[in-house]
C-alpha atoms as a PDB file:
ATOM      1  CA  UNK A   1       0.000   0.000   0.000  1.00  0.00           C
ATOM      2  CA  UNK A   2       1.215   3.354  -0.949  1.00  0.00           C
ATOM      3  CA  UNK A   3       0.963   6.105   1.565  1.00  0.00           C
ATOM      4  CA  UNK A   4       1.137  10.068   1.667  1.00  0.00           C
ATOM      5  CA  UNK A   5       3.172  11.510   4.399  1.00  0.00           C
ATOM      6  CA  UNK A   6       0.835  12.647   7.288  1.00  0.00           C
ATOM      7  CA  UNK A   7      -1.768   9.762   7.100  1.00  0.00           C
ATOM      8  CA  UNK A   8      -2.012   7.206  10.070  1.00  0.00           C
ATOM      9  CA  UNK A   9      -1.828   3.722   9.091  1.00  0.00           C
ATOM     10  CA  UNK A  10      -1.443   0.304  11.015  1.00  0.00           C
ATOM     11  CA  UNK A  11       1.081  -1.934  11.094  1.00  0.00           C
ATOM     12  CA  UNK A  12       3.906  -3.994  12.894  1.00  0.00           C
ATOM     13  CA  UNK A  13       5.505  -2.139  15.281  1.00  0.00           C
ATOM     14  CA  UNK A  14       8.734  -3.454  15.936  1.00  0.00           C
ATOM     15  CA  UNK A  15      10.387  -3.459  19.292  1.00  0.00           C
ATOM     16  CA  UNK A  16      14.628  -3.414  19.670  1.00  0.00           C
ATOM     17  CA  UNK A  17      14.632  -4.620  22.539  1.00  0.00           C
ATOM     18  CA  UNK A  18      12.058  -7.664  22.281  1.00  0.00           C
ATOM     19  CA  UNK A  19      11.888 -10.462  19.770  1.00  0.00           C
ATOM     20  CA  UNK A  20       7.826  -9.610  18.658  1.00  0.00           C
ATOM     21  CA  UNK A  21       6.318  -6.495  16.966  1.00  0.00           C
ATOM     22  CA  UNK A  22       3.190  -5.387  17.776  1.00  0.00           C
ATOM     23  CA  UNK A  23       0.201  -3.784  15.465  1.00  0.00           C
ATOM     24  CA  UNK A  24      -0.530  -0.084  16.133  1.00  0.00           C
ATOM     25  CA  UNK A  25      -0.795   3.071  14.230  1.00  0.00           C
ATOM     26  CA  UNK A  26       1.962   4.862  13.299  1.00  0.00           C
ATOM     27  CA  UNK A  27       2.681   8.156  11.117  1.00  0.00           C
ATOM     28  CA  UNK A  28       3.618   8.301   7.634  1.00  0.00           C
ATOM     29  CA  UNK A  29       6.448  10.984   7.117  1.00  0.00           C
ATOM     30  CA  UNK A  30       7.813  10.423   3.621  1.00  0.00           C
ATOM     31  CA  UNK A  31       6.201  11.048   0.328  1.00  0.00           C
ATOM     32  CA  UNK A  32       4.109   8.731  -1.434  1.00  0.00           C
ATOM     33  CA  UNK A  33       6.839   9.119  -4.122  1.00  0.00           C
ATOM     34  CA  UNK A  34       9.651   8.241  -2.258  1.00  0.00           C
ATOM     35  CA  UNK A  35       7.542   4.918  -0.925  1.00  0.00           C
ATOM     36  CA  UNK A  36       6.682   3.726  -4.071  1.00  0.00           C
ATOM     37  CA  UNK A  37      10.251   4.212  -5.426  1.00  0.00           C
ATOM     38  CA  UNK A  38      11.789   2.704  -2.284  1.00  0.00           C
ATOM     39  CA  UNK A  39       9.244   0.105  -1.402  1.00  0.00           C
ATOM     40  CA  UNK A  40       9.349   1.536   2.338  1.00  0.00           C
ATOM     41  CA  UNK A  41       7.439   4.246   4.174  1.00  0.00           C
ATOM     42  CA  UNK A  42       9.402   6.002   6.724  1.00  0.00           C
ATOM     43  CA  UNK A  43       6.984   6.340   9.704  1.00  0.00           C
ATOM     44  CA  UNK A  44       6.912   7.404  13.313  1.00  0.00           C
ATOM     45  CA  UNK A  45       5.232   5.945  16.337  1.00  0.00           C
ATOM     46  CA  UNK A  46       1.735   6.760  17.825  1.00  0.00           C
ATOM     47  CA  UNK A  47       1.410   6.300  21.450  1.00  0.00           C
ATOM     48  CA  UNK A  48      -0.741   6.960  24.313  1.00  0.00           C
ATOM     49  CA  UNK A  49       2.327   7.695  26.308  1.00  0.00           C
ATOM     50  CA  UNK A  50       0.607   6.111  28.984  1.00  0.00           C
ATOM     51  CA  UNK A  51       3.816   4.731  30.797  1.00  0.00           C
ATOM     52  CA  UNK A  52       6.000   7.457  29.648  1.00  0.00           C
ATOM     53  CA  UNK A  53       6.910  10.689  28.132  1.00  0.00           C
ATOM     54  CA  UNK A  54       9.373  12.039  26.039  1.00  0.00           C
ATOM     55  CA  UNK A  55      10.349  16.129  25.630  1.00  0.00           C
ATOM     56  CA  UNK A  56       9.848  15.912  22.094  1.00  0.00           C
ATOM     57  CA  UNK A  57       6.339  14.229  21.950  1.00  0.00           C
ATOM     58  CA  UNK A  58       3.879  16.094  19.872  1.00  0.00           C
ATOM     59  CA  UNK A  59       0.087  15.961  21.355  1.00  0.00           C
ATOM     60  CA  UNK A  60      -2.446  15.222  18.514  1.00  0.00           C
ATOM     61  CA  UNK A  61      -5.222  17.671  19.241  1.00  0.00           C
ATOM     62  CA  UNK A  62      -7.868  16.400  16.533  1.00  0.00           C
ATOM     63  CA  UNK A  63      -6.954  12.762  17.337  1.00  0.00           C
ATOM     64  CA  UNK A  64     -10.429  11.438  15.745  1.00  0.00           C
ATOM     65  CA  UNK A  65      -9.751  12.364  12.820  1.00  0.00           C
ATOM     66  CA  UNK A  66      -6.409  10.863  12.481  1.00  0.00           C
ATOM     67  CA  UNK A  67      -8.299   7.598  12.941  1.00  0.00           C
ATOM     68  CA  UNK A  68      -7.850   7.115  16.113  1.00  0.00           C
ATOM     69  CA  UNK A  69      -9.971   6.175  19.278  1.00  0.00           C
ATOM     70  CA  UNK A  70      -8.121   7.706  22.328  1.00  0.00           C
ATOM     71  CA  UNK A  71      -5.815  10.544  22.672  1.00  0.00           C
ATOM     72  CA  UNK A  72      -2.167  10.214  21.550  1.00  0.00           C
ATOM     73  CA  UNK A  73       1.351  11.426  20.682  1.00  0.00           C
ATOM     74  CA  UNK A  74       3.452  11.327  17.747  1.00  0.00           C
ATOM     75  CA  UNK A  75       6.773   9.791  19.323  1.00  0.00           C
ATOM     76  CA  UNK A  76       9.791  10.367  17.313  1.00  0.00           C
ATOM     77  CA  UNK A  77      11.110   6.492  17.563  1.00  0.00           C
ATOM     78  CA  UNK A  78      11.211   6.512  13.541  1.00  0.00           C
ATOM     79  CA  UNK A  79      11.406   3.234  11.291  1.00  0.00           C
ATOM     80  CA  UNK A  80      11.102   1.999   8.055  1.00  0.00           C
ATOM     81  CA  UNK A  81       8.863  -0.804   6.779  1.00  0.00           C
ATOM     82  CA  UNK A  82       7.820  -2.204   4.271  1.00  0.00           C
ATOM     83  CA  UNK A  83       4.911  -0.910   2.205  1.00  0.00           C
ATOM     84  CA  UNK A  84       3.478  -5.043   2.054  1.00  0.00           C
ATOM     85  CA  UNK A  85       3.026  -4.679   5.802  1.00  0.00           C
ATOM     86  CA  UNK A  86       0.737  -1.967   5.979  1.00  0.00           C
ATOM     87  CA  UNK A  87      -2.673  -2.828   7.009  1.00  0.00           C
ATOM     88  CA  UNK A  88      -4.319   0.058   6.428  1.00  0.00           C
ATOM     89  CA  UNK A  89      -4.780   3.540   6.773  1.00  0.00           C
ATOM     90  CA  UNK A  90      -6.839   5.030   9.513  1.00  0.00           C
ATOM     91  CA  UNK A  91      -6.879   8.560   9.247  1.00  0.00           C
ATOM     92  CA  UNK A  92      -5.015  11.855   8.415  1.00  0.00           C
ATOM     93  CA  UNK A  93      -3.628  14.451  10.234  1.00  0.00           C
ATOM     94  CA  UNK A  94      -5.490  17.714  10.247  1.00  0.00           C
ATOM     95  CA  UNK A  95      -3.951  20.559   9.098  1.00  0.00           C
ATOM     96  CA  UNK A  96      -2.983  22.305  12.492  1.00  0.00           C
ATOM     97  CA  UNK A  97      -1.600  18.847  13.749  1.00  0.00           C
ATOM     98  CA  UNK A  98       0.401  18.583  10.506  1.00  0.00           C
ATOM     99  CA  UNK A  99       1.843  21.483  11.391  1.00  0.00           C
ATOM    100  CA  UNK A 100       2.922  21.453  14.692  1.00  0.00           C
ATOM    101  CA  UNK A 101       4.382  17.429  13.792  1.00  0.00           C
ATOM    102  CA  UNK A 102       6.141  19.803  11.110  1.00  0.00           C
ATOM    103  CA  UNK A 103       7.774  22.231  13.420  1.00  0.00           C
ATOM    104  CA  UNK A 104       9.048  19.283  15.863  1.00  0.00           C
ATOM    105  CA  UNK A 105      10.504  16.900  12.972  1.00  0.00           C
ATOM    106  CA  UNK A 106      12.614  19.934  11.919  1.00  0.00           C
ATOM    107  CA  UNK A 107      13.822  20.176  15.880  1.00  0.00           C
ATOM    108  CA  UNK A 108      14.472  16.760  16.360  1.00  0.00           C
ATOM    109  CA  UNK A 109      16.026  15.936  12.791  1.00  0.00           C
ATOM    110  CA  UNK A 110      19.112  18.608  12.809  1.00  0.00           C
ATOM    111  CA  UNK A 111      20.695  18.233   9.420  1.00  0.00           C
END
C-alpha cells in the first residue's frame, strides 16, 4: 500500500529490545513518491504515552480524525517498513496537527 506523508496507518511495530512487533498506528512521514520508489514508508510511532513521556512528543489535538480512538502522541522512535506490511490507513492528520508534527521533525532531525 502506498501512503502520503501525514496519514495514520497500522502496522507492525517493531520493538529493539524484544523479539515480537506489535500492530498499532503509526505516522507516515515520507512522500508517497519516495515509498513507491523505495518500497518503504518512513513512519513514526503513535502512542498513548501512557507509561512514559518524552520532551519531544507532539500531542495530537484532533486525534479522531487521524483515525484514532483515544488521545495520543506522535513519538519520534522513527522506522522503516515495508509498504506489504501496511494494514491500512486510519486517518489523516489535520492541518494544524500537521503542522505542529512539522515544526518538531525539523527540531528533532538537525541536518
Amino acid at each position: 500500500m502506498i501512503c502520503e506523508a501525514a496519514d495514520l496507518i497500522v502496522a507492525p511495530f517493531p520493538f529493539t529490545d524484544l523479539p515480537i512487533a506489535k500492530t498499532r498506528p503509526l505516522l507516515v512521514l515520507s512522500s508517497a513518491a519516495s515509498n513507491e520508489a523505495a518500497g518503504q514508508t518512513l513512519t513514526a510511532m503513535i502512542t498513548t504515552a501512557a507509561r512514559s513521556r518524552w520532551p519531544t512528543d507532539v500531542a495530537l489535538d484532533d486525534w479522531a480524525t487521524a483515525g484514532l480512538r483515544t488521545p495520543c502522541v506522535i513519538r519520534w522512535k522513527l522506522f522503516t517498513i515495508d509498504n506489504r506490511q501496511i494494514a491500512r490507513k486510519i486517518g489523516e492528520l489535520s492541518p494544524a496537527d500537521r503542522q505542529r508534527a512539522s515544526v518538531a521533525a525539523r527540531e528533532v532531525i538537525a541536518l
